[in-house]
N, C-alpha and C. Protein backbone atom coordinates (compact mmCIF):
# COMPACT_ATOMS: atom_id res chain seq x y z
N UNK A 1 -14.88 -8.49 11.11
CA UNK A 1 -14.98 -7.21 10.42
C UNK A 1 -14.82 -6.04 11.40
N UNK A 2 -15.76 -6.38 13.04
CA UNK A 2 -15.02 -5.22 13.70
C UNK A 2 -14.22 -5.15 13.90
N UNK A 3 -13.02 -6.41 14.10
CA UNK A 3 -11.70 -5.91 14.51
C UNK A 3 -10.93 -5.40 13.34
N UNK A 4 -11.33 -5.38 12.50
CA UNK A 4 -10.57 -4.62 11.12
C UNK A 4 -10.60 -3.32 11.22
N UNK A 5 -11.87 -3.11 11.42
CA UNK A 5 -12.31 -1.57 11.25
C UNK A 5 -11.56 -1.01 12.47
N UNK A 6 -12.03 -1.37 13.16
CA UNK A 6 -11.00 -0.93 14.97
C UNK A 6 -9.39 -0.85 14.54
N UNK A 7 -9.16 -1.78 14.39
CA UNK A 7 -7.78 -1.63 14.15
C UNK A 7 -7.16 -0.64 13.17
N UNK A 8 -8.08 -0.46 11.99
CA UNK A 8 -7.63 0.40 10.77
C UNK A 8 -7.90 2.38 11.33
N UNK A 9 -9.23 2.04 12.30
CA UNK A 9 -9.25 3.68 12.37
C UNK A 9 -7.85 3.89 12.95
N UNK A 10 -7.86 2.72 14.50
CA UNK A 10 -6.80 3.24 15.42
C UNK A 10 -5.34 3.81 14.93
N UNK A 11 -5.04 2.79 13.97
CA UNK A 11 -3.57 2.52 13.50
C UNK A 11 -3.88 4.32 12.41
N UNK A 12 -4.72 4.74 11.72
CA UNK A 12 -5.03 6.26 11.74
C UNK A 12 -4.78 7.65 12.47
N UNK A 13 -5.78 7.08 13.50
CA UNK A 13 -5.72 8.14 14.71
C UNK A 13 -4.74 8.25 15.80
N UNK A 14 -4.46 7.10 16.13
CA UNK A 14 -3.57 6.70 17.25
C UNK A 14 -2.23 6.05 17.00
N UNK A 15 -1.45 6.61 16.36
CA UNK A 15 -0.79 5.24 15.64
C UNK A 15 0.50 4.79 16.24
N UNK A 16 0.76 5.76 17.08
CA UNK A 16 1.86 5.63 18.49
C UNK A 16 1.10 4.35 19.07
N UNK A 17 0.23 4.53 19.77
CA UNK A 17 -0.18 3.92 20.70
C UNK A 17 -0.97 2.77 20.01
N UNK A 18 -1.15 2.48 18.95
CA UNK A 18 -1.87 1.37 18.65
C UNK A 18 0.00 0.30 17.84
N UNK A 19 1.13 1.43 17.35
CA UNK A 19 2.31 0.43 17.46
C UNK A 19 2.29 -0.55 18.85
N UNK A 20 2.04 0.14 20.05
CA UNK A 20 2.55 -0.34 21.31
C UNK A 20 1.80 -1.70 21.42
N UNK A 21 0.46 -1.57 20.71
CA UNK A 21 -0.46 -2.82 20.96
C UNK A 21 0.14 -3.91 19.94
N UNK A 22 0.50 -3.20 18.64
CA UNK A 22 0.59 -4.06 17.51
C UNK A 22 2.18 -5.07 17.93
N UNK A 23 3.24 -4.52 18.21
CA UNK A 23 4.41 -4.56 18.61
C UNK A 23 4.40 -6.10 19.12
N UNK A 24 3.60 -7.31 20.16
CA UNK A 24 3.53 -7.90 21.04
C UNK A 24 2.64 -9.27 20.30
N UNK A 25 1.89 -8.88 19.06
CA UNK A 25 1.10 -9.26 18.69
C UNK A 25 1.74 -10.71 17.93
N UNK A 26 1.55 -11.86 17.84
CA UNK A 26 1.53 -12.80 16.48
C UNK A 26 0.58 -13.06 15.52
N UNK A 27 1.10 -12.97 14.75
CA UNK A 27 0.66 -12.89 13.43
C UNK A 27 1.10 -13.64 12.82
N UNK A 28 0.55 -14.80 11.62
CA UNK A 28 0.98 -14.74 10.28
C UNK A 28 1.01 -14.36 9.11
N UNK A 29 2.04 -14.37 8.29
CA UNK A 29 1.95 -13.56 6.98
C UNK A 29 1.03 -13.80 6.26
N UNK A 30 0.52 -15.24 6.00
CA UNK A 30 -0.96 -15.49 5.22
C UNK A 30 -2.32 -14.78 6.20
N UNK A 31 -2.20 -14.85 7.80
CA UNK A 31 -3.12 -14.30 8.18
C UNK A 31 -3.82 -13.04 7.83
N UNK A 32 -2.01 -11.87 8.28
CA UNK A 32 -2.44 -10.71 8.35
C UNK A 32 -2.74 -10.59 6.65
N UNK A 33 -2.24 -11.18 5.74
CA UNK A 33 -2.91 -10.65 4.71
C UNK A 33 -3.79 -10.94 3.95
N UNK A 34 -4.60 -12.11 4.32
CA UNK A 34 -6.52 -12.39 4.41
C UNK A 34 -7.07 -11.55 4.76
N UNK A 35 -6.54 -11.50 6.23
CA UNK A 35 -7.90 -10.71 6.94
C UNK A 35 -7.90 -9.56 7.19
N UNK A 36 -6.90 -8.98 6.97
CA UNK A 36 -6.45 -6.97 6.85
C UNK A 36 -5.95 -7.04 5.16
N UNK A 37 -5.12 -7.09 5.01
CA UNK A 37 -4.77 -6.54 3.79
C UNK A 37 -5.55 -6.99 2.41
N UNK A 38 -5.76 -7.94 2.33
CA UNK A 38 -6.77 -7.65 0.74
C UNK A 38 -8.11 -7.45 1.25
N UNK A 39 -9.41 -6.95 2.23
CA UNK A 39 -10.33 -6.38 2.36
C UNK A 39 -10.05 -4.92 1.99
N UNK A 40 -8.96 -4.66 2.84
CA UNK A 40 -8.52 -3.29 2.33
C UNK A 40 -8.25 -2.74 1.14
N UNK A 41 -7.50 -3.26 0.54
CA UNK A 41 -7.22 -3.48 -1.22
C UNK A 41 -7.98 -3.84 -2.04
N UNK A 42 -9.05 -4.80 -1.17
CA UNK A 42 -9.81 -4.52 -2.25
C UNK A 42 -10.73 -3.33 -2.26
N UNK A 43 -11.37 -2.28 -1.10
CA UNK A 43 -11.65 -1.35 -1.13
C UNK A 43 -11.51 -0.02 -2.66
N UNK A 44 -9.29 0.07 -2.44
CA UNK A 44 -9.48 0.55 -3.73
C UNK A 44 -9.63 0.03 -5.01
N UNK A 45 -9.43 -1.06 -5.23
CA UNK A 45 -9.34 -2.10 -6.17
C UNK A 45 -10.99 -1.61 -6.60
N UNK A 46 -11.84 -1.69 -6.10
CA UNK A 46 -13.26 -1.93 -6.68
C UNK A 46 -13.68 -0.47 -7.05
N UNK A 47 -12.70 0.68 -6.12
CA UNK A 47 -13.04 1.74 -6.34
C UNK A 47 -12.53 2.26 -7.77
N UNK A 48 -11.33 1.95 -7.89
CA UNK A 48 -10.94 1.91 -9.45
C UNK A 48 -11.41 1.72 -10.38
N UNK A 49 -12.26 0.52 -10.02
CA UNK A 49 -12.97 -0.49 -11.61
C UNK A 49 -14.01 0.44 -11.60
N UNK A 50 -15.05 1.23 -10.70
CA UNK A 50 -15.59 2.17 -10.90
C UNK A 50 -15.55 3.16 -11.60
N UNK A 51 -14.62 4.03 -10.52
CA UNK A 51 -13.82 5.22 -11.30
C UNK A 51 -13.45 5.44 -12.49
N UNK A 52 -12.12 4.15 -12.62
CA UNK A 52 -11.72 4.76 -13.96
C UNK A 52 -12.86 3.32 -15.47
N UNK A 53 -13.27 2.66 -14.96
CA UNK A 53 -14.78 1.96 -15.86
C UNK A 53 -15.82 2.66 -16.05
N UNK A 54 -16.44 3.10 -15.25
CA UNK A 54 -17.72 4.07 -15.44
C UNK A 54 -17.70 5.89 -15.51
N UNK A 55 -17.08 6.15 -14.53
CA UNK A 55 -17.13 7.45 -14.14
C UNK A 55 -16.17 8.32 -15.16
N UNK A 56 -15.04 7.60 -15.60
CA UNK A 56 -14.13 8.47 -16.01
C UNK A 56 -13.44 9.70 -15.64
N UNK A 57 -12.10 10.44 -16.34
CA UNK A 57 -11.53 11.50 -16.25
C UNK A 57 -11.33 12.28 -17.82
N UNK A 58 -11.81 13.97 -17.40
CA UNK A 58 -11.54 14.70 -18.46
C UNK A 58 -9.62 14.79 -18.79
N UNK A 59 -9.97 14.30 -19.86
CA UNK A 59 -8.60 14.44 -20.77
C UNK A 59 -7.95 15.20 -21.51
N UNK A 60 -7.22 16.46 -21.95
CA UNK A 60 -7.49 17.55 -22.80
C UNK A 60 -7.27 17.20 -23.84
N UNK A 61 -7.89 18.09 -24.83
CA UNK A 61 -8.57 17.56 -25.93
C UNK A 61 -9.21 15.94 -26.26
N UNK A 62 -9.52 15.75 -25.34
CA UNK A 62 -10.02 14.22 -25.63
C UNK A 62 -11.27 14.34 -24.90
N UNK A 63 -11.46 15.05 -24.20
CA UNK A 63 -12.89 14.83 -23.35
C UNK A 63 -13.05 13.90 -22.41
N UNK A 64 -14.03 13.33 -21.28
CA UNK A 64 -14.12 12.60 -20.52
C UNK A 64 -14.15 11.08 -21.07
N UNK A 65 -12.90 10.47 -20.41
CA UNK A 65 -12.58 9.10 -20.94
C UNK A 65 -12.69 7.99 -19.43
N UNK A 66 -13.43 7.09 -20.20
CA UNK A 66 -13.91 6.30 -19.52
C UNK A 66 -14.20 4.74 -20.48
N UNK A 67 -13.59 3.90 -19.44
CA UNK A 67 -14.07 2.30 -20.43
C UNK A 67 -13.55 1.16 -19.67
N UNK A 68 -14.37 0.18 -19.79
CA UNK A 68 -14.05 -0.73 -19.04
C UNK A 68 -12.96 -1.98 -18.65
N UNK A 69 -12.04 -1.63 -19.70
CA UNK A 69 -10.95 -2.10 -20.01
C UNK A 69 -9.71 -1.22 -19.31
N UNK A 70 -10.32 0.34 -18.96
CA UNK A 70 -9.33 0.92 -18.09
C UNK A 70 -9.68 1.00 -17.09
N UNK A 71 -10.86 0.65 -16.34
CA UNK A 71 -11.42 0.08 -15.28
C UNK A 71 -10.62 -1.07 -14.60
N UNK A 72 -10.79 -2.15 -15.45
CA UNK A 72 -9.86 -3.44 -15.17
C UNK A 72 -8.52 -2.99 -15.28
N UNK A 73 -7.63 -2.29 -15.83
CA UNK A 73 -5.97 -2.04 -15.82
C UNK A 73 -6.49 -1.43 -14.31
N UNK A 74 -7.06 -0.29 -13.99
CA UNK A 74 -6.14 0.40 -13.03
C UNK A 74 -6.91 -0.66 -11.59
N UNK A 75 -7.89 -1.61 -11.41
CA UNK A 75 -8.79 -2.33 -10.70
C UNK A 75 -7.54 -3.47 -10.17
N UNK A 76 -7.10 -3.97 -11.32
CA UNK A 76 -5.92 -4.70 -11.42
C UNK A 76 -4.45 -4.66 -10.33
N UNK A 77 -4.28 -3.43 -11.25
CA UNK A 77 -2.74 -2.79 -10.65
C UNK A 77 -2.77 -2.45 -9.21
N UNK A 78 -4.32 -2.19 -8.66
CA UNK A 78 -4.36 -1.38 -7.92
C UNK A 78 -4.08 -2.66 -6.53
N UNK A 79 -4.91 -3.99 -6.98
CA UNK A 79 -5.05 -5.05 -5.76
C UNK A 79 -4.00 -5.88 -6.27
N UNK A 80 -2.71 -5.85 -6.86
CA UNK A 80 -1.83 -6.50 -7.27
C UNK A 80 -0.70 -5.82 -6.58
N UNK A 81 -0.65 -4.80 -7.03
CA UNK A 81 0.84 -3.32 -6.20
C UNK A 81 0.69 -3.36 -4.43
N UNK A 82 -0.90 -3.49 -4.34
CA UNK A 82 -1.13 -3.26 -2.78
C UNK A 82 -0.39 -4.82 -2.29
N UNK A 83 -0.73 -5.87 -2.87
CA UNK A 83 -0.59 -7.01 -2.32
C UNK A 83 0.83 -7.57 -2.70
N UNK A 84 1.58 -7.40 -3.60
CA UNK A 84 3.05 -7.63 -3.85
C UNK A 84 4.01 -6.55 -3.14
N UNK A 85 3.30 -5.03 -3.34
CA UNK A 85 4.32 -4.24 -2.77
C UNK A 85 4.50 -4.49 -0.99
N UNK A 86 3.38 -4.95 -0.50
CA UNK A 86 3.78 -5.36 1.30
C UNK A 86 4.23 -6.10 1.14
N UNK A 87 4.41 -7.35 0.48
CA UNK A 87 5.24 -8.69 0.94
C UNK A 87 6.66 -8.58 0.58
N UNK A 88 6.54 -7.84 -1.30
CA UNK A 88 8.20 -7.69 -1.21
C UNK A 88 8.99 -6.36 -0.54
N UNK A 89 8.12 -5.55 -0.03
CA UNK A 89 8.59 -4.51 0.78
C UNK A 89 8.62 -4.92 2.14
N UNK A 90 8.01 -5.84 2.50
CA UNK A 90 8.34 -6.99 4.11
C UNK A 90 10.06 -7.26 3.86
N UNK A 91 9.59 -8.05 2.79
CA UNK A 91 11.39 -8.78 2.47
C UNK A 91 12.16 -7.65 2.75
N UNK A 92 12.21 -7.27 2.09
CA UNK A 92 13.44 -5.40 1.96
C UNK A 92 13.86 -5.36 3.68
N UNK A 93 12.86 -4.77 4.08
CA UNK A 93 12.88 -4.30 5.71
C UNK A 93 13.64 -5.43 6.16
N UNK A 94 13.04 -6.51 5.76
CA UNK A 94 13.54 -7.68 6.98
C UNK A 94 15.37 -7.81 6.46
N UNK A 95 15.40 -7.93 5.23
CA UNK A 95 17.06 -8.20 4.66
C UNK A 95 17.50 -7.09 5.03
N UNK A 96 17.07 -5.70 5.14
CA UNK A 96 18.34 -4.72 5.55
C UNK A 96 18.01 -4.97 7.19
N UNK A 97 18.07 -5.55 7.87
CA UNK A 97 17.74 -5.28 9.21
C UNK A 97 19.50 -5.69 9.46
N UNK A 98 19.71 -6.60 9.35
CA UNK A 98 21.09 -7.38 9.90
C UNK A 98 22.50 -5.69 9.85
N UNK A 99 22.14 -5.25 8.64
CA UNK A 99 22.84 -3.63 8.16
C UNK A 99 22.64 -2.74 9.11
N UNK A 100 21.75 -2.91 10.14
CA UNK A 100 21.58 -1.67 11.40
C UNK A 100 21.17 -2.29 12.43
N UNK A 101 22.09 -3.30 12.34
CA UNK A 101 22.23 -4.08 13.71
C UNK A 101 20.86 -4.66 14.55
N UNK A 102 19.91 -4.66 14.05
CA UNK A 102 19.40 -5.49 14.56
C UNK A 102 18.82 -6.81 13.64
N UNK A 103 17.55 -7.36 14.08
CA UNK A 103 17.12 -8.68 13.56
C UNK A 103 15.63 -8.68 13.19
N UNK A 104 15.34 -8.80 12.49
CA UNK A 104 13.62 -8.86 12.46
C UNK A 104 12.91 -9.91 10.92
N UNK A 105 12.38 -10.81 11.35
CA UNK A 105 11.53 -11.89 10.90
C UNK A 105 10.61 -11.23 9.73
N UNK A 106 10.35 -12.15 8.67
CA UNK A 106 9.95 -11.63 7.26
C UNK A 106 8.29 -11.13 7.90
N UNK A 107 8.28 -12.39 8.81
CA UNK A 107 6.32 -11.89 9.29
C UNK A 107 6.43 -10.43 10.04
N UNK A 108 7.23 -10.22 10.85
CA UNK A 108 6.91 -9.08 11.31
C UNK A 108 7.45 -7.60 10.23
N UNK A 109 8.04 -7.67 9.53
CA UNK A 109 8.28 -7.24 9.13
C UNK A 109 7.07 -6.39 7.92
N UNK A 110 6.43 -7.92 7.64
CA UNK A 110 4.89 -8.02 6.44
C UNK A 110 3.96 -7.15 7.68
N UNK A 111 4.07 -7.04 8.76
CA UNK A 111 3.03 -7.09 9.40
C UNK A 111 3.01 -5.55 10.14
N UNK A 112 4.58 -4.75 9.83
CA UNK A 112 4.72 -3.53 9.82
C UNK A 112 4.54 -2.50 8.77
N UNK A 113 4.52 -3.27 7.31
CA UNK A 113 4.40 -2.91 6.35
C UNK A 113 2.67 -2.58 5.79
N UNK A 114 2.47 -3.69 6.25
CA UNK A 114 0.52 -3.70 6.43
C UNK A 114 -0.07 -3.05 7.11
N UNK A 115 0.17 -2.89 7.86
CA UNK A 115 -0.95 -1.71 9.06
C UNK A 115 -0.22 -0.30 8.46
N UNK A 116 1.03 -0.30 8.06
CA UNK A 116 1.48 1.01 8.02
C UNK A 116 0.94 1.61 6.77
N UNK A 117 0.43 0.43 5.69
CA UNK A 117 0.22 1.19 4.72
C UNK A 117 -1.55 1.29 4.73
N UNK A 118 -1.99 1.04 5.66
CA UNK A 118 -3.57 1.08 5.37
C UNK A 118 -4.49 2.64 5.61
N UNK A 119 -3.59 3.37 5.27
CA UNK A 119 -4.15 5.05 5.23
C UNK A 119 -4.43 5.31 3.66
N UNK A 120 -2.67 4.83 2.90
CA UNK A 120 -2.55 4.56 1.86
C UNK A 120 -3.97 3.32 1.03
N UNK A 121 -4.31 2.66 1.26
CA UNK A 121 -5.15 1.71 0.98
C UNK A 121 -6.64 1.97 0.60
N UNK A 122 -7.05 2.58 2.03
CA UNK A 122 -8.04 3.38 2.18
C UNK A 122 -8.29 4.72 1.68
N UNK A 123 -7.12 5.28 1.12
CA UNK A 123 -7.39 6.68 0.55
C UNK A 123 -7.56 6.00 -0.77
N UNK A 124 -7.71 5.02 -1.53
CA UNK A 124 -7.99 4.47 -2.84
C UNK A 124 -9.28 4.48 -3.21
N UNK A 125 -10.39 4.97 -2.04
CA UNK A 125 -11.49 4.92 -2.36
C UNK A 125 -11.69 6.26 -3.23
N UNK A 126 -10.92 7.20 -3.03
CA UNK A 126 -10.69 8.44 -4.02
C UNK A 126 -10.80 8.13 -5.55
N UNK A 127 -10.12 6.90 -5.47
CA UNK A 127 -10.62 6.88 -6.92
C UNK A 127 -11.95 6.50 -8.04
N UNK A 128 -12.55 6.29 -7.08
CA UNK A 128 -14.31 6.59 -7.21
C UNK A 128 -13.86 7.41 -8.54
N UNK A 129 -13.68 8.84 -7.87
CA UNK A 129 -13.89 10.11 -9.25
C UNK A 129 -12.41 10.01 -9.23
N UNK A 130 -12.07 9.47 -10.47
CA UNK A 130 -10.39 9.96 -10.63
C UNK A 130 -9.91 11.39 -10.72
N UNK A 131 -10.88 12.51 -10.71
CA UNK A 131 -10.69 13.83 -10.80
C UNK A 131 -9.98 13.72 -9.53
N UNK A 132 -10.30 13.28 -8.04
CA UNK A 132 -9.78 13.22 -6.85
C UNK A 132 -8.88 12.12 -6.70
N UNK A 133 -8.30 11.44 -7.15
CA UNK A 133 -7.57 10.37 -7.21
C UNK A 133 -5.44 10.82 -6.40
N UNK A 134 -5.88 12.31 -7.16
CA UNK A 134 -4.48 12.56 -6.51
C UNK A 134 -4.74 13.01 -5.21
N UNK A 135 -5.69 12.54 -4.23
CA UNK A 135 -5.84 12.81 -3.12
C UNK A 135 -5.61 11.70 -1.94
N UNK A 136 -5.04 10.58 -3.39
CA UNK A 136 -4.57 9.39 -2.52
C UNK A 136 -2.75 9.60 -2.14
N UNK A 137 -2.69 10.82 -2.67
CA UNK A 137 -1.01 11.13 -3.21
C UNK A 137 -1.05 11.17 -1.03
N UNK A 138 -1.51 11.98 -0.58
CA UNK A 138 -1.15 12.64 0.87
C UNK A 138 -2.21 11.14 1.43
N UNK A 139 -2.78 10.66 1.35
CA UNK A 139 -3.14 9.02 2.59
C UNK A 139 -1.82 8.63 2.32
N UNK A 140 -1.00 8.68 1.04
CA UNK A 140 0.29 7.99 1.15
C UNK A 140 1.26 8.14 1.75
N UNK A 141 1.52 9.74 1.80
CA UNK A 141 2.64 10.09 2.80
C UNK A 141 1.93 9.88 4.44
N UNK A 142 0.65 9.85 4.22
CA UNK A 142 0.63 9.84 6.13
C UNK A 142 0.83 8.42 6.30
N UNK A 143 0.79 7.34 5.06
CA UNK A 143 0.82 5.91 5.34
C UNK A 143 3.08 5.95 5.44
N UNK A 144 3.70 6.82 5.12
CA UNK A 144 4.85 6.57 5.39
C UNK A 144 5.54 6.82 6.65
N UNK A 145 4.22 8.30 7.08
CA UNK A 145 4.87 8.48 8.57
C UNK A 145 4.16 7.59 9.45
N UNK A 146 3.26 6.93 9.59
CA UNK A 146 2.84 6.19 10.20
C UNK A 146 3.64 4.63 9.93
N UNK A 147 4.83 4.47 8.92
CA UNK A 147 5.74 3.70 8.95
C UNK A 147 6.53 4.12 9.62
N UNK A 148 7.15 5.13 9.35
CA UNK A 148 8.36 5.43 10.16
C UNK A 148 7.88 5.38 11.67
N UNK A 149 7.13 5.96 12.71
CA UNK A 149 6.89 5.41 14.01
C UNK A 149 6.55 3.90 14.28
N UNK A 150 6.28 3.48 12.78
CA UNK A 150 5.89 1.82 13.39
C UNK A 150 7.55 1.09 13.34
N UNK A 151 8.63 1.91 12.70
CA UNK A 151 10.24 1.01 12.95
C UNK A 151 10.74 0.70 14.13
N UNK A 152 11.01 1.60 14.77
CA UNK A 152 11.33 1.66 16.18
C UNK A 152 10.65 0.16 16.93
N UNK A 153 9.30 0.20 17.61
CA UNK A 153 8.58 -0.64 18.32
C UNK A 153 8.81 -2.15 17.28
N UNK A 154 8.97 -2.10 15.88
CA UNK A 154 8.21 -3.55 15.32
C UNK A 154 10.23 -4.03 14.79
N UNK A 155 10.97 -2.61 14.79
CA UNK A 155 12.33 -3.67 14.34
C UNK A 155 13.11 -3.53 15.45
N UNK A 156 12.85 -2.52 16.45
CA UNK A 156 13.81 -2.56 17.45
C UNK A 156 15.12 -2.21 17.51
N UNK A 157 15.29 -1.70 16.16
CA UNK A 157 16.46 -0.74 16.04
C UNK A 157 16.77 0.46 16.70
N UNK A 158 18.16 0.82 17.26
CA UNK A 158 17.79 1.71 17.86
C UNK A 158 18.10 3.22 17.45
N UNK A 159 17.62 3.67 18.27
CA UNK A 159 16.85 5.13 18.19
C UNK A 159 17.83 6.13 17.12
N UNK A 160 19.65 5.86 17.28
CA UNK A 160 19.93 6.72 15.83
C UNK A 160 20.51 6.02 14.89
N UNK A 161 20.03 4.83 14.62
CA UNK A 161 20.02 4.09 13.25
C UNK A 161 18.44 4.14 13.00
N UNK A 162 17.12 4.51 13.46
CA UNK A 162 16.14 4.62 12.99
C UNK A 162 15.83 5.43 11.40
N UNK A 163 16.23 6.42 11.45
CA UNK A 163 16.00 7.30 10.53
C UNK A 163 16.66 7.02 9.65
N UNK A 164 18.27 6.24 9.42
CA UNK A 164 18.71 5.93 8.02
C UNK A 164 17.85 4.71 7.51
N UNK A 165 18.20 3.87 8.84
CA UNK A 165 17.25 2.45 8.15
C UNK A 165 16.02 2.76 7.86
N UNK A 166 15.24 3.60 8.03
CA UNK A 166 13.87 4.32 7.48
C UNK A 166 13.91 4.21 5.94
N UNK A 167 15.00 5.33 5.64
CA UNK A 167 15.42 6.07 4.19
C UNK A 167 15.69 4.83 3.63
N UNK A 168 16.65 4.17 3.80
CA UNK A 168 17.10 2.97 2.94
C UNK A 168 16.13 1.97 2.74
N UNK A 169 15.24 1.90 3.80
CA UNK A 169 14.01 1.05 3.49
C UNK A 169 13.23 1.52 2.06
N UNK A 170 13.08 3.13 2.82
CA UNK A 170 11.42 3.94 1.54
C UNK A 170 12.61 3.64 0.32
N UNK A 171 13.85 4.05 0.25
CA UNK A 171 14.41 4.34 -1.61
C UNK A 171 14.24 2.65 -2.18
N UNK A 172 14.49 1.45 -1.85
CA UNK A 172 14.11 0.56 -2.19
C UNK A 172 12.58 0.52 -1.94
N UNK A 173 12.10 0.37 -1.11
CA UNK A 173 10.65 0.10 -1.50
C UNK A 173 10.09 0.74 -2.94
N UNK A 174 9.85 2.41 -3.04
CA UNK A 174 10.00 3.21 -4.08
C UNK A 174 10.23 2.49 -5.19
N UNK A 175 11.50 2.16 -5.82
CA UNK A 175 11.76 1.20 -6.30
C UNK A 175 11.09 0.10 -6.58
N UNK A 176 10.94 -0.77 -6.00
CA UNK A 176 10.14 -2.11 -5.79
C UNK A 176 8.60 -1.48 -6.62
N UNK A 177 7.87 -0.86 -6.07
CA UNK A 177 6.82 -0.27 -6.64
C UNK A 177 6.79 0.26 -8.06
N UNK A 178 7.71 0.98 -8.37
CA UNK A 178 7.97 1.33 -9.84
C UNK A 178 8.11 0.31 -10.71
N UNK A 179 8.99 -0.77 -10.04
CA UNK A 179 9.10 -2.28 -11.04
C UNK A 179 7.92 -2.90 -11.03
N UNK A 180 7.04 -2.97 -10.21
CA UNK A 180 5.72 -3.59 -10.01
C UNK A 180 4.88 -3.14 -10.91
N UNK A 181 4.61 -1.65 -10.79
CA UNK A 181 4.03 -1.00 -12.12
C UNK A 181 3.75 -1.25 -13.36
N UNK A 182 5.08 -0.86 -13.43
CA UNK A 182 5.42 -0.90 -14.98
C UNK A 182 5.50 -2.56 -15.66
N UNK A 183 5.51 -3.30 -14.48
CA UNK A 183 5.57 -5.15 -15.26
C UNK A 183 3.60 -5.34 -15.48
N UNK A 184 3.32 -4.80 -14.37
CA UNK A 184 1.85 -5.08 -14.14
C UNK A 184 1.18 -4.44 -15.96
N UNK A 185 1.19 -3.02 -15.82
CA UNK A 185 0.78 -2.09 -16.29
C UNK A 185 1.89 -3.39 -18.04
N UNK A 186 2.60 -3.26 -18.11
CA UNK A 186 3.04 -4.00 -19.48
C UNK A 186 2.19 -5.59 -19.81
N UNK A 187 1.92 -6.15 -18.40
CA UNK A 187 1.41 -7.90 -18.91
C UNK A 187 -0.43 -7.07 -19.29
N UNK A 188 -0.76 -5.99 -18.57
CA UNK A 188 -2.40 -5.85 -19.04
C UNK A 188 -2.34 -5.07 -20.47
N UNK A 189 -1.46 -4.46 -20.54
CA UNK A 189 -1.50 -4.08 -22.03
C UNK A 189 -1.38 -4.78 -23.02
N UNK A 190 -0.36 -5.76 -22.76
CA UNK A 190 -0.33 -7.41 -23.78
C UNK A 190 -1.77 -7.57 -23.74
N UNK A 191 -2.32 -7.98 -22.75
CA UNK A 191 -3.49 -8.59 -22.54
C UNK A 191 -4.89 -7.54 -23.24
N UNK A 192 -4.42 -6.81 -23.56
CA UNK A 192 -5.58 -5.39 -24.21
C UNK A 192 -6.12 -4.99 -23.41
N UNK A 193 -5.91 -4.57 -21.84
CA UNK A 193 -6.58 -4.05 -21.21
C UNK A 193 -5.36 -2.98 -20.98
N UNK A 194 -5.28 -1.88 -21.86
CA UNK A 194 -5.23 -0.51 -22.02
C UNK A 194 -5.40 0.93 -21.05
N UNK A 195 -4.66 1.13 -20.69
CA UNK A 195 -4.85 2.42 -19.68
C UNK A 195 -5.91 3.03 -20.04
N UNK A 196 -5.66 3.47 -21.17
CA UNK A 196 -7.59 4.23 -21.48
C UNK A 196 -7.46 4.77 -22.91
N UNK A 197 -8.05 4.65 -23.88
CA UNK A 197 -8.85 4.36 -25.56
C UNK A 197 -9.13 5.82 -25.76
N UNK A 198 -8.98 6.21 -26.57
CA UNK A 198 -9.61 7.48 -27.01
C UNK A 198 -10.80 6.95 -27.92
C-alpha cells in the first residue's frame, strides 16, 4: 500500500522524474493492474455508489435526485471505463507504434497508460458530491499531460514524431471511451439500473 501511495503522489508531483524511474521498470499487465490500477478505481468507483446512491444531485425542476440504482450505474461505469479504457487504450498506443517508427510491447504500453491516468482516477473521489464531480473534468486533462511526458521515455519515439503520435493516440483513445460508455451505460439500463428515476 506504501508503494502505491508513493508512487501515485510522485507520478502527480514529479512526473518527469518519476517517468525516468518508471521507464526501466518490469511489469506485468495483470500485475500493474491488481496492484495500482483497480485500488485506484476502485477509489472512484465507491465514491460514485455514494455520491450518486445517497448524496445525490439537484436536477431542475426535479429537485435533488438520488437512488441506489444510480449509484450502481455510475459505481459500475466508473470501475469498468477505468479498467477497459487502460487495457484497450494500451492496445491503441502499442498498434500505432510501428506508424512512428518505433516499437513498444502491449505491457508497457498498459503500464504508460496506468500511471498516466491515475490523477484522472483519483480525482473520482469528487464524486462523493456530484455537485463537484465536474472537477474530475481538469484531474483528467492533467492525467493527459502527464501522458504526453510519459511517451517519449516509455515508447521511445522520437522527439518530432512525439506530438503527432500523442494526438493520434488521445483521438482514438477518446473514442474507445465513448464506445465503452455508451455499451456499459446501455447493458445497465437493460439491466434496470437507470442513470437516475425521477
Amino acid at each position: 500500500m506504501e508503494n502505491l501511495i508513493n508512487r501515485a503522489k510522485n507520478i502527480i508531483l514529479q512526473p518527469k522524474a518519476t517517468w525516468e524511474e518508471i521507464k526501466n521498470e518490469e511489469v506485468t499487465i495483470q500485475g500493474i493492474m491488481i496492484s495500482y490500477v483497480l485500488p485506484l478505481a476502485l477509489v472512484s468507483a465507491v465514491a460514485s455508489f455514494i455520491g450518486f446512491g445517497f448524496i445525490g444531485s439537484n436536477i431542475p425542476f426535479a429537485g435533488r435526485i438520488h437512488s441506489i440504482e444510480w449509484g450502481i450505474n455510475q459505481s459500475v461505469t466508473s470501475l469498468v471505463s477505468n479498467i477497459l479504457g487502460i487495457i484497450i487504450s494500451g492496445w491503441v498506443i502499442s498498434w500505432l507504434a510501428p506508424k512512428f517508427n518505433t516499437s513498444l510491447s502491449l505491457t508497457e504500453a498498459v503500464k504508460l497508460v496506468a500511471y498516466s491516468f491515475t490523477p484522472a482516477m483519483l480525482g473520482g473521489i469528487f464524486n462523493l458530491v456530484p455537485a463537484l464531480a465536474i472537477l474530475g473534468i481538469i484531474t483528467g486533462l492533467y492525467s493527459l499531460y502527464v501522458l504526453y511526458l510519459g511517451f517519449g521515455p516509455i515508447t521511445k519515439v522520437s522527439a518530432e514524431k512525439t506530438t503527432a503520435y500523442f494526438v493520434v493516440s488521445l483521438l482514438v483513445i477518446i473514442g474507445v471511451y465513448i464506445v465503452i460508455g455508451l455499451a456499459i451505460g446501455t447493458v445497465l439500463a437493460t439491466a434496470g439500473f437507470a442513470a437516475f428515476r425521477y
